[in-house]
N, C-alpha and C. Protein backbone atom coordinates (compact mmCIF):
# COMPACT_ATOMS: atom_id res chain seq x y z
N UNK A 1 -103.37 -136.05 -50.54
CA UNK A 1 -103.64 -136.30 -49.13
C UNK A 1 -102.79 -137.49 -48.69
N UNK A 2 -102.02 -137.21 -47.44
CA UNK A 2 -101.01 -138.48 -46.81
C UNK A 2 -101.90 -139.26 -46.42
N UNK A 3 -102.32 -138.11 -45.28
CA UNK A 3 -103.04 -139.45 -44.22
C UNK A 3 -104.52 -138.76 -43.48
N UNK A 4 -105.48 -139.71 -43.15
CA UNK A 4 -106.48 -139.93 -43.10
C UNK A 4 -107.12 -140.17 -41.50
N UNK A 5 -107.51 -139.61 -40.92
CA UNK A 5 -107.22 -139.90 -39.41
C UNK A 5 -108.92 -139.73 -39.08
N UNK A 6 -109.87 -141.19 -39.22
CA UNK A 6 -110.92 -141.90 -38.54
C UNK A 6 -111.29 -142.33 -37.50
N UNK A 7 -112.74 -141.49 -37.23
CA UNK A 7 -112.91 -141.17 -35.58
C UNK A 7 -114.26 -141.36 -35.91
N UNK A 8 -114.80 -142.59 -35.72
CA UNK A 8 -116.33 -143.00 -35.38
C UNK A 8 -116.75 -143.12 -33.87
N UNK A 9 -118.09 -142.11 -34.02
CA UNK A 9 -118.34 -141.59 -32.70
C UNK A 9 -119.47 -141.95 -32.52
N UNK A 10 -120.32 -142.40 -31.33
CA UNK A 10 -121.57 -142.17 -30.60
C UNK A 10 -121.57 -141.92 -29.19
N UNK A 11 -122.53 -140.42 -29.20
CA UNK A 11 -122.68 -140.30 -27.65
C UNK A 11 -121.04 -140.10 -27.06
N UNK A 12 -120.16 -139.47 -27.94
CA UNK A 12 -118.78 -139.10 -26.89
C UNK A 12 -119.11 -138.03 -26.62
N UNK A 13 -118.41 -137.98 -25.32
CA UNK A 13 -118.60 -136.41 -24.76
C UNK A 13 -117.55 -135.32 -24.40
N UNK A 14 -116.21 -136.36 -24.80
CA UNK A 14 -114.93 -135.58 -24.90
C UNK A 14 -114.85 -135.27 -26.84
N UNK A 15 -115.78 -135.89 -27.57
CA UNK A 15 -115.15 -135.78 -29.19
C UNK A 15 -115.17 -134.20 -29.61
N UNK A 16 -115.43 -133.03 -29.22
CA UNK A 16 -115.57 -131.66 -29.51
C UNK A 16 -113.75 -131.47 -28.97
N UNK A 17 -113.25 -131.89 -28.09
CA UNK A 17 -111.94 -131.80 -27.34
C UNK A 17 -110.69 -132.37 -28.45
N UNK A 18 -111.48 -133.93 -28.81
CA UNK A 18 -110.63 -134.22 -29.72
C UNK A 18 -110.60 -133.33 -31.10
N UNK A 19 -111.02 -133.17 -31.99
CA UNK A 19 -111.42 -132.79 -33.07
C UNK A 19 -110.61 -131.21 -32.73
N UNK A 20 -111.01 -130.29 -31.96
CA UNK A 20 -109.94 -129.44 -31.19
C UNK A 20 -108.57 -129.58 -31.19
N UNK A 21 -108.08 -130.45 -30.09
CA UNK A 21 -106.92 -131.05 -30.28
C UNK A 21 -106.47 -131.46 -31.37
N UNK A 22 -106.91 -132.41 -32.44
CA UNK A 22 -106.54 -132.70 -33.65
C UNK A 22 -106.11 -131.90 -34.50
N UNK A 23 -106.97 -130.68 -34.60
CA UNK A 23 -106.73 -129.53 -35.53
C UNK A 23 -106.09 -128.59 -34.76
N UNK A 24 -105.53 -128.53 -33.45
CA UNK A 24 -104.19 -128.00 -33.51
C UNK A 24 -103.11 -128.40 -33.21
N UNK A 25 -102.62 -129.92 -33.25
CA UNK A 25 -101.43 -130.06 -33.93
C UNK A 25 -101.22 -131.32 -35.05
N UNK A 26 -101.83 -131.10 -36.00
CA UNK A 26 -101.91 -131.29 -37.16
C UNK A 26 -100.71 -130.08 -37.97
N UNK A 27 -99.73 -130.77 -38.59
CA UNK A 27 -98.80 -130.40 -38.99
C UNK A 27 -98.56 -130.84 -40.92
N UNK A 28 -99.29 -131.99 -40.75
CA UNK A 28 -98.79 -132.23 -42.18
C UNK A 28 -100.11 -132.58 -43.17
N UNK A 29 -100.33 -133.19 -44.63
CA UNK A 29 -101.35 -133.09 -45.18
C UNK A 29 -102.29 -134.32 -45.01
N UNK A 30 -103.50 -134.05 -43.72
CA UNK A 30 -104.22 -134.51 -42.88
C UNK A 30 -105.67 -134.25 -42.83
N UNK A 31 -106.36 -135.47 -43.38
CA UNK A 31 -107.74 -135.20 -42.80
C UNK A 31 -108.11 -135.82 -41.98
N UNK A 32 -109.73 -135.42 -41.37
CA UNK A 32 -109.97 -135.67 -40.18
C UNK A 32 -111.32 -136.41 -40.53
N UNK A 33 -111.82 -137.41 -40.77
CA UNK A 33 -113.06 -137.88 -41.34
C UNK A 33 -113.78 -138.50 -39.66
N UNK A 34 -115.21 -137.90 -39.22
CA UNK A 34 -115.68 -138.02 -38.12
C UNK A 34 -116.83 -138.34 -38.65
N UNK A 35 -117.44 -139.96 -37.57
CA UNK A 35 -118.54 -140.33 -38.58
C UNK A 35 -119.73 -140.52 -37.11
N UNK A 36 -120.38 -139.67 -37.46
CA UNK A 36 -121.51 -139.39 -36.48
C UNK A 36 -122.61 -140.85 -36.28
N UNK A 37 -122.15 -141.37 -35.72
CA UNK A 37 -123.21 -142.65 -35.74
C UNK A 37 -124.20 -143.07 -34.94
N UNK A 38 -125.43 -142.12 -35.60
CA UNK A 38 -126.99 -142.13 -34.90
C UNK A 38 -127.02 -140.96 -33.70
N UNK A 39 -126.19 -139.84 -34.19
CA UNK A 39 -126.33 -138.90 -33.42
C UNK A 39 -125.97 -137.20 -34.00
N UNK A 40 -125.88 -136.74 -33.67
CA UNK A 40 -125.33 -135.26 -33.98
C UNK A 40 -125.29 -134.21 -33.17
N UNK A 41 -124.26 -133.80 -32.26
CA UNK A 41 -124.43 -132.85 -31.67
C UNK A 41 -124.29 -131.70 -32.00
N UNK A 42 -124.90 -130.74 -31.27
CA UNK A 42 -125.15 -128.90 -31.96
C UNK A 42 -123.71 -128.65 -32.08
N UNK A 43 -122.67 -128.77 -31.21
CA UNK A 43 -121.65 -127.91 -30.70
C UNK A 43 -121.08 -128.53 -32.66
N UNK A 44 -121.13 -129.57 -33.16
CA UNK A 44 -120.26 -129.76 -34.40
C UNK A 44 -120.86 -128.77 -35.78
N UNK A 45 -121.85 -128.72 -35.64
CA UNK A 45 -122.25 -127.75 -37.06
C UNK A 45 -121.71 -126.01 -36.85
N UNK A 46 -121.37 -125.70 -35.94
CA UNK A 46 -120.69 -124.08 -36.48
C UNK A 46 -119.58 -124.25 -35.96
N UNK A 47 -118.56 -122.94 -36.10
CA UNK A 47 -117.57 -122.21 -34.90
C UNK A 47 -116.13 -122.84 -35.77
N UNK A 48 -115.09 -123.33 -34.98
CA UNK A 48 -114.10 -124.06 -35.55
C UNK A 48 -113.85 -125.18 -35.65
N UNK A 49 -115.11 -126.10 -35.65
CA UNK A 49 -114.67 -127.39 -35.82
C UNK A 49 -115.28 -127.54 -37.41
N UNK A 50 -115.19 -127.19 -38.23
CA UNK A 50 -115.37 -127.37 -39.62
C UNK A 50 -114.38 -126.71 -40.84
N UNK A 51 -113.99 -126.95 -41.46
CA UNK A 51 -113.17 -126.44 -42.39
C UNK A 51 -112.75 -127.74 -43.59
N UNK A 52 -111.73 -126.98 -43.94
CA UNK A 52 -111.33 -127.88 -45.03
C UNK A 52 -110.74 -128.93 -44.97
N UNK A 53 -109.86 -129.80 -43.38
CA UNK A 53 -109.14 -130.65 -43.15
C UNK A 53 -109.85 -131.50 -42.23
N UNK A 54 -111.67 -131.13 -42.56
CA UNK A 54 -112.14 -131.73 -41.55
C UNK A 54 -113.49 -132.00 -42.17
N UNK A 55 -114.18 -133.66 -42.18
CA UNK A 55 -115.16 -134.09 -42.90
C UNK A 55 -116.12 -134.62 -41.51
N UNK A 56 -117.64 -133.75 -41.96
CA UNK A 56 -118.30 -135.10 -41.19
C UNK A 56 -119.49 -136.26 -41.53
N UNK A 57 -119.63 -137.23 -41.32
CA UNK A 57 -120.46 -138.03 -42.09
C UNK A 57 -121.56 -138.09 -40.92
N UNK A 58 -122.83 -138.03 -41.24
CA UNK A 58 -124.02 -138.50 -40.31
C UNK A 58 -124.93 -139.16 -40.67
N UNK A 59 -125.16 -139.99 -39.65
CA UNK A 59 -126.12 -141.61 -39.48
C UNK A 59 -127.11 -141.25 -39.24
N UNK A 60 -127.99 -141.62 -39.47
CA UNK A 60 -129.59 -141.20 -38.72
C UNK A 60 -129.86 -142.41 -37.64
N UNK A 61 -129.33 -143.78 -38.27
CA UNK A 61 -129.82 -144.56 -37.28
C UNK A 61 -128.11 -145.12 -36.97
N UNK A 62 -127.88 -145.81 -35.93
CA UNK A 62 -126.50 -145.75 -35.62
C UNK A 62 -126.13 -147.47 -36.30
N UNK A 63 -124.75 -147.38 -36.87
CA UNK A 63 -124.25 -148.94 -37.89
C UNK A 63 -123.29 -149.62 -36.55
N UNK A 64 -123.11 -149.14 -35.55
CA UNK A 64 -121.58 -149.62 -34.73
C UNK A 64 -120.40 -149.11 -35.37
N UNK A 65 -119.61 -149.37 -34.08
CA UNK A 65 -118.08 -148.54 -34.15
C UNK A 65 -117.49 -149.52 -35.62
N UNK A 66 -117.54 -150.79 -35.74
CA UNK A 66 -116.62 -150.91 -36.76
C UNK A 66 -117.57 -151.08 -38.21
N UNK A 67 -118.36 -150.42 -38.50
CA UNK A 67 -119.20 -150.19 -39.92
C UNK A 67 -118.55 -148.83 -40.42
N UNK A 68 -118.92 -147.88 -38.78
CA UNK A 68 -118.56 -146.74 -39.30
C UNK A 68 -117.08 -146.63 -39.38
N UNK A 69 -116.51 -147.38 -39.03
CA UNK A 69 -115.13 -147.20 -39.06
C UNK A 69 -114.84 -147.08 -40.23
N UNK A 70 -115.11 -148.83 -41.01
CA UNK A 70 -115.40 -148.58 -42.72
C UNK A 70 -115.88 -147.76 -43.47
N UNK A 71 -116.58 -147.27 -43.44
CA UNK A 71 -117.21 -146.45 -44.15
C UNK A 71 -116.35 -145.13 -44.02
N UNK A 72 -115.52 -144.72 -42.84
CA UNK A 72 -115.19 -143.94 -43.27
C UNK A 72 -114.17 -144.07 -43.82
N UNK A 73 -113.46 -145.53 -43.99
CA UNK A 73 -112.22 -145.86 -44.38
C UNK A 73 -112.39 -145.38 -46.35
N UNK A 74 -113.99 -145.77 -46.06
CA UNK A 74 -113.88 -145.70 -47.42
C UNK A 74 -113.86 -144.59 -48.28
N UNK A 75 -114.35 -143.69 -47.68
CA UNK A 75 -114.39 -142.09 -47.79
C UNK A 75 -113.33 -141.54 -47.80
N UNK A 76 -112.36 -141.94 -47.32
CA UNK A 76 -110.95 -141.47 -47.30
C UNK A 76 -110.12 -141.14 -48.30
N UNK A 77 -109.22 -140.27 -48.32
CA UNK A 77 -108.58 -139.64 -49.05
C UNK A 77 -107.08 -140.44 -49.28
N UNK A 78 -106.73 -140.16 -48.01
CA UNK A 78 -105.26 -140.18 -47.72
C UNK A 78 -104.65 -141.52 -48.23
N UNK A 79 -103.55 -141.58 -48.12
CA UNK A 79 -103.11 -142.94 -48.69
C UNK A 79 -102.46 -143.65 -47.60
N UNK A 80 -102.40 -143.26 -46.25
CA UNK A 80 -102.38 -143.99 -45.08
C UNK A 80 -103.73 -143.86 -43.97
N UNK A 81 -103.81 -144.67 -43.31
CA UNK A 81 -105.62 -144.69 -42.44
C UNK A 81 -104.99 -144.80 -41.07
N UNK A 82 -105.50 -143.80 -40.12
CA UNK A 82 -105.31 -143.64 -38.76
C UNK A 82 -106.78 -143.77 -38.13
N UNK A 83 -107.12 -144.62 -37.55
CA UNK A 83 -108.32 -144.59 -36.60
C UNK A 83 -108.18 -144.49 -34.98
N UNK A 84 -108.82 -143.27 -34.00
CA UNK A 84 -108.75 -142.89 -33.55
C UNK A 84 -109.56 -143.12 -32.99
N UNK A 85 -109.90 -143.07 -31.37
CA UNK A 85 -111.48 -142.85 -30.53
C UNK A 85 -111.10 -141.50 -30.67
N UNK A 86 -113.08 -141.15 -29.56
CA UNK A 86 -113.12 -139.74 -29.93
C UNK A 86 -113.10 -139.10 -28.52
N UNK A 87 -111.88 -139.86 -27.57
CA UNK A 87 -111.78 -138.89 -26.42
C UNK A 87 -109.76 -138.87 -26.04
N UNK A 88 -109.05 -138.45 -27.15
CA UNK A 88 -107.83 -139.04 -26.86
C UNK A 88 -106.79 -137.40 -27.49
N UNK A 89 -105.89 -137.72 -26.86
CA UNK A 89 -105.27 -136.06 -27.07
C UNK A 89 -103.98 -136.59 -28.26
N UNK A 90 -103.30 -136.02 -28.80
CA UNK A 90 -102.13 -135.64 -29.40
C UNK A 90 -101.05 -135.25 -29.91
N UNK A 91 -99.96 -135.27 -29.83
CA UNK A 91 -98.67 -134.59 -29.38
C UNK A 91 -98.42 -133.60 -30.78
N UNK A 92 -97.68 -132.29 -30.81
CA UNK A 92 -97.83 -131.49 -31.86
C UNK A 92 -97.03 -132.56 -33.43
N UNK A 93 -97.50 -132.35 -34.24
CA UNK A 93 -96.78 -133.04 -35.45
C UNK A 93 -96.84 -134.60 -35.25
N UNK A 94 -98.05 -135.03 -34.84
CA UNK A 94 -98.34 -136.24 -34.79
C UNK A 94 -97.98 -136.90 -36.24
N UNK A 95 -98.43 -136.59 -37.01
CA UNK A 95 -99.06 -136.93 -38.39
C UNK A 95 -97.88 -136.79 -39.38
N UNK A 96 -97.12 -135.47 -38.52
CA UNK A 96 -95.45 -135.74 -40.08
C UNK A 96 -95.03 -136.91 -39.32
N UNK A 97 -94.49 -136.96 -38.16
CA UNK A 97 -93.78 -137.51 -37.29
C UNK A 97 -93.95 -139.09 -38.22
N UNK A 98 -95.57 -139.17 -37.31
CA UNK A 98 -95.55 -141.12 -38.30
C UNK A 98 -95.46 -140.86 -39.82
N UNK A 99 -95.87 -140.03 -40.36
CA UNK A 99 -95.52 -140.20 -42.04
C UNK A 99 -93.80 -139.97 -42.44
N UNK A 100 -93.10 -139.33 -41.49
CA UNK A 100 -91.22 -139.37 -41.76
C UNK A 100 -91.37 -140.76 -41.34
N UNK A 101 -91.76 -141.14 -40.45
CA UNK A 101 -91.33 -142.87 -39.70
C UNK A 101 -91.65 -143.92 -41.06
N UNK A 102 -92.58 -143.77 -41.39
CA UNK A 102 -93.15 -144.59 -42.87
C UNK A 102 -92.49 -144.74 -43.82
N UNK A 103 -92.23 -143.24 -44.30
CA UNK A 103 -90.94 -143.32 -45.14
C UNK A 103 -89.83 -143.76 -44.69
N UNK A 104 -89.12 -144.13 -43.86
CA UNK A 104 -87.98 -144.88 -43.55
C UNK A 104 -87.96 -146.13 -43.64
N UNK A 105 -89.24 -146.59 -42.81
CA UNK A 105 -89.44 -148.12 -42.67
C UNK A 105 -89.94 -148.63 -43.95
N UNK A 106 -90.39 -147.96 -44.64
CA UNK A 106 -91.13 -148.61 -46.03
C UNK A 106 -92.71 -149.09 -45.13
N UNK A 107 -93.69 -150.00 -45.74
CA UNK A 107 -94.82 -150.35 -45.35
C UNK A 107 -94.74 -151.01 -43.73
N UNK A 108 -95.36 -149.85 -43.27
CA UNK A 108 -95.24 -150.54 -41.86
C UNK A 108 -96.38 -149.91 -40.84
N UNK A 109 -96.70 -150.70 -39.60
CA UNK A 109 -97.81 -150.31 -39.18
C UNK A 109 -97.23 -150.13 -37.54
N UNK A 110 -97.59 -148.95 -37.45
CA UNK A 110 -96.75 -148.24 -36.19
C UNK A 110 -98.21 -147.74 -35.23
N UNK A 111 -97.37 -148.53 -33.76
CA UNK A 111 -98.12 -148.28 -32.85
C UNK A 111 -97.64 -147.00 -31.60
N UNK A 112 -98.52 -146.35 -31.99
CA UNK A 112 -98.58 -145.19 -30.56
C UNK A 112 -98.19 -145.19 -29.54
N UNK A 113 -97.49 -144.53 -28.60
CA UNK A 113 -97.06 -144.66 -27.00
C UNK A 113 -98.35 -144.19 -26.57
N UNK A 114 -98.72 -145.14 -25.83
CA UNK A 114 -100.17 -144.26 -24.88
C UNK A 114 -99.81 -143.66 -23.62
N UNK A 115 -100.04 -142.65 -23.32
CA UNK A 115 -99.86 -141.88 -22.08
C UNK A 115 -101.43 -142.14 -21.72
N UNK A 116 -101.91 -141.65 -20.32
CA UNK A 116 -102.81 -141.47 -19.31
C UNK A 116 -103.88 -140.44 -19.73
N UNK A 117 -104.73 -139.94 -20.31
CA UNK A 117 -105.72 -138.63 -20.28
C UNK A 117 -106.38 -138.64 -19.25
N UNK A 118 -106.52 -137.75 -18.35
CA UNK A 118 -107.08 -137.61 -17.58
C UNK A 118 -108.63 -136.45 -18.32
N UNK A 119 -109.18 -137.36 -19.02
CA UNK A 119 -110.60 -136.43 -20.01
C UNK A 119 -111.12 -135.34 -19.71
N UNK A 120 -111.75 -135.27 -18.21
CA UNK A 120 -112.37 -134.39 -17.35
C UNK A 120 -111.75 -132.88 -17.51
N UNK A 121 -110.29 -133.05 -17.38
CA UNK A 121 -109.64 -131.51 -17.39
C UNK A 121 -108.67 -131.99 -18.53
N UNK A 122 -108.69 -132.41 -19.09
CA UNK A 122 -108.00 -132.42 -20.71
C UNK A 122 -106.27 -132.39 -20.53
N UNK A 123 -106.33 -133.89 -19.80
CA UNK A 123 -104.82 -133.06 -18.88
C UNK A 123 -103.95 -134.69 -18.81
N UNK A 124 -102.68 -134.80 -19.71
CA UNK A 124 -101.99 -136.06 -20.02
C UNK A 124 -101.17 -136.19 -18.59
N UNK A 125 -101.23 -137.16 -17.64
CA UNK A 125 -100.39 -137.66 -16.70
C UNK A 125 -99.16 -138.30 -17.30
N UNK A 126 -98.08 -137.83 -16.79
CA UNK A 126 -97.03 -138.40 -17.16
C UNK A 126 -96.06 -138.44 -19.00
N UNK A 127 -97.06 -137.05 -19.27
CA UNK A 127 -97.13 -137.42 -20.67
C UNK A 127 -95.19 -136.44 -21.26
């Protein structure tokens, strides 16, 4: 496993969109570790948001965004850590893209271009 892409959630209401988005353009060897914190919604236990490139951890009582962050850091596979919120979109081949960039630069910590989401209709301004 490259890389590791951590998304601690409570109460999002775009994270079914992300997790969506994630798993289709996911290009290279990528998991998706989503850490349910003090919640669980129906829409995540069937359909296509579960498979093999995709883990979920659940809280009964909620730890905060940066416990669960850890925790899922720690759960992790990959040998690079991407943490993510859980209302944000992604361009196809996110994941080779920064892992070719890594390999060039040697150890390095690369920051994202942020474009605009407009959440509501799942729709990047300017992107």
């Amino acid at each position: 496993m490259k890389l590791s892409v951590l998304i601690p959630a409570r109460n999002e209401e775009f994270l079914q969109n992300t997790i969506e988005d994630l798993l289709q353009h996911i290009e290279g060897d990528t998991e998706i570790i989503v850490v349910l914190d003090g919640w669980k919604p129906d829409y995540l236990l069937s359909g296509n948001l579960n498979g093999e490139k995709i883990r979920y951890i659940y809280l009964s009582e909620s730890i905060g965004q940066r416990a669960a962050q850890n925790l899922a850091a720690k759960e992790a596979k990959g040998e690079y850590l991407m943490k993510l919120d859980a209302h944000v979109s992604m361009s196809q081949g996110f994941d080779r893209i920064m892992l070719e960039e890594i390999e060039k630069l040697g150890d390095a910590v690369l920051v994202p271009a942020l474009g605009r989401l407009h959440a509501y209709d799942w729709v990047c301004g300017k992107c």
